[in-house]
Protein backbone atom coordinates (compact mmCIF):
# COMPACT_ATOMS: atom_id res chain seq x y z
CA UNK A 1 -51.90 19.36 28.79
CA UNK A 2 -48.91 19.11 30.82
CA UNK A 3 -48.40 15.08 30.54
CA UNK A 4 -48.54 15.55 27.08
CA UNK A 5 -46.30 18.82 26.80
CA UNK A 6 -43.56 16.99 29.45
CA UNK A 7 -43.81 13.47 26.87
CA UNK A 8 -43.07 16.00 23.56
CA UNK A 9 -40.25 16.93 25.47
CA UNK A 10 -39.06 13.60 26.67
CA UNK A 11 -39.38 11.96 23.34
CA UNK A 12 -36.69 13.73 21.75
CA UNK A 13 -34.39 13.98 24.98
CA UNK A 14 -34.87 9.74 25.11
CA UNK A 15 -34.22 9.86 21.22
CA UNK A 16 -30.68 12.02 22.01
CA UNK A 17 -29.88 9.94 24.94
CA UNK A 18 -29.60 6.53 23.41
CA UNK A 19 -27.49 8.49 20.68
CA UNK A 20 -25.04 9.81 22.99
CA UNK A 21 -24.82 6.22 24.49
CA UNK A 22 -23.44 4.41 21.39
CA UNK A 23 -19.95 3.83 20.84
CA UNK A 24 -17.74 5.90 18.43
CA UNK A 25 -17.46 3.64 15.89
CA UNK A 26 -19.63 2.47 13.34
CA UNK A 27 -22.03 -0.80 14.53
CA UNK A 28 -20.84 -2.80 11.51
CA UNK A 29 -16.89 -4.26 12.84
CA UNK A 30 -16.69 -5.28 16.13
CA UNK A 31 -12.95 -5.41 17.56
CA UNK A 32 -12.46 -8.74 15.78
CA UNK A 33 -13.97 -7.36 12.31
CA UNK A 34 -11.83 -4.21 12.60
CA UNK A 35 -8.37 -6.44 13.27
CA UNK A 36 -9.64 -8.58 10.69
CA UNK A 37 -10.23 -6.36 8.49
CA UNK A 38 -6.44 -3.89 9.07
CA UNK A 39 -4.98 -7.69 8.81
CA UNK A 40 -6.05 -8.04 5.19
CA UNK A 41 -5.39 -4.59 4.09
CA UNK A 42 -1.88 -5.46 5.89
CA UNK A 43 -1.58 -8.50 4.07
CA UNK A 44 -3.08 -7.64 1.02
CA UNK A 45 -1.83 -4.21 0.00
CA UNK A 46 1.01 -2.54 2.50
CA UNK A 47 3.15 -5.54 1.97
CA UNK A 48 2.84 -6.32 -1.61
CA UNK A 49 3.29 -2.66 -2.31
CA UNK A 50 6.61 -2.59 0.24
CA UNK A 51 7.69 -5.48 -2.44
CA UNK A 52 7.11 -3.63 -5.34
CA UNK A 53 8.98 -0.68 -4.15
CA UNK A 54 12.03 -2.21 -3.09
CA UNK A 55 12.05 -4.15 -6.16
CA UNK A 56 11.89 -0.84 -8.10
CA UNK A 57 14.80 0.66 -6.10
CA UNK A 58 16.69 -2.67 -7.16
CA UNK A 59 16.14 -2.04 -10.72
CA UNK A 60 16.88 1.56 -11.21
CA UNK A 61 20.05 1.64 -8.65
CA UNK A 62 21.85 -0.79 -11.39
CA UNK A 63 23.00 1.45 -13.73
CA UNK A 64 22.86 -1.10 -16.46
CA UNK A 65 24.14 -0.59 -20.09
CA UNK A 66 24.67 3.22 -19.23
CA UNK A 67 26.87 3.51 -17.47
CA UNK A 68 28.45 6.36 -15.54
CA UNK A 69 27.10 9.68 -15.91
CA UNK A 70 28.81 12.57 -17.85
CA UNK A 71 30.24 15.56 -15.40
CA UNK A 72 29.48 18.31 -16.75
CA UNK A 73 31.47 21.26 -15.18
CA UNK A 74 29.02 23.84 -14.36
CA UNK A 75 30.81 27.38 -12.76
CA UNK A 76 28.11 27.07 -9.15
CA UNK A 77 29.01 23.00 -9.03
CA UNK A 78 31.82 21.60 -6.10
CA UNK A 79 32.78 24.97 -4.87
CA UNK A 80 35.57 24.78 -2.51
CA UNK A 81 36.67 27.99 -0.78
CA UNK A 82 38.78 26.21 1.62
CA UNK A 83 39.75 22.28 1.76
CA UNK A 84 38.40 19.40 4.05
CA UNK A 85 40.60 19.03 7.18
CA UNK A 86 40.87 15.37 6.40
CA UNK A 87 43.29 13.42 3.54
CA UNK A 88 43.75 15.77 0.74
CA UNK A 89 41.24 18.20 1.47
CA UNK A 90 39.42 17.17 -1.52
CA UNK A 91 37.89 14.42 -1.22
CA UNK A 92 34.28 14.40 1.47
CA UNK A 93 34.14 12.38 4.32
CA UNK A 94 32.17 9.63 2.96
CA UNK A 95 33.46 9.93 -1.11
CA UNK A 96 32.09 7.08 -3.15
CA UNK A 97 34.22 7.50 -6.50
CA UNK A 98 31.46 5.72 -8.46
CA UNK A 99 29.09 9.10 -7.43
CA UNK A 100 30.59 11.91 -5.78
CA UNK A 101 32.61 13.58 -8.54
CA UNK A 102 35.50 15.76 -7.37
CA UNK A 103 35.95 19.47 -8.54
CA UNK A 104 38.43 18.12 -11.43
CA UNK A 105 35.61 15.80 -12.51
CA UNK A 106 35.91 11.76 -11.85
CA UNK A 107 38.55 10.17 -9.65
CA UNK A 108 39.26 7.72 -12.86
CA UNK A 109 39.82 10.03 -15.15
């Protein structure tokens, strides 16, 4: 009984030996079918989808027929306890008239 007690015992050891042997991934790709395979989904869907984005940001930063926002002059909006230490001391460091709006409201107006 002890040949056949030691082979019960070897059988499953033999079984968990060849499991621990594999590699990581999956049998299916090997490194040519996994390159292959984050080639296409590079081609295929990150770039298209890059294309579509940056053609959405193209549309909506035109403002179109609407033009340039109201300024509404809300009490907790363009606070200035104390002035900029450059120009005037109202305008910010990098003031785009067309979107930073000044504590008087637009720079046209």
């Amino acid at each position: 009984m002890v040949p056949a007690a030691g082979s019960r015992v070897s059988g499953p050891l033999g079984r968990s030996r060849l499991q621990l042997s594999r590699p990581m991934s999956s049998g299916a790709h090997s490194e040519q079918g996994s390159a292959r395979v984050w080639k296409a989904l590079t081609c295929l869907v990150a770039l298209p989808r890059v294309g579509v984005s940056m053609l959405n940001v193209f549309l909506k930063s035109h403002p179109g027929e609407e033009g340039r926002r109201e300024s509404v002059d809300y009490p907790h909006l363009r606070i200035r306890s104390k002035p900029f230490p450059w120009e005037d001391g109202n305008h910010t460091l990098v003031q785009n008239p067309h979107v930073n709006l000044l504590p008087t409201g637009c720079e046209d107006e």
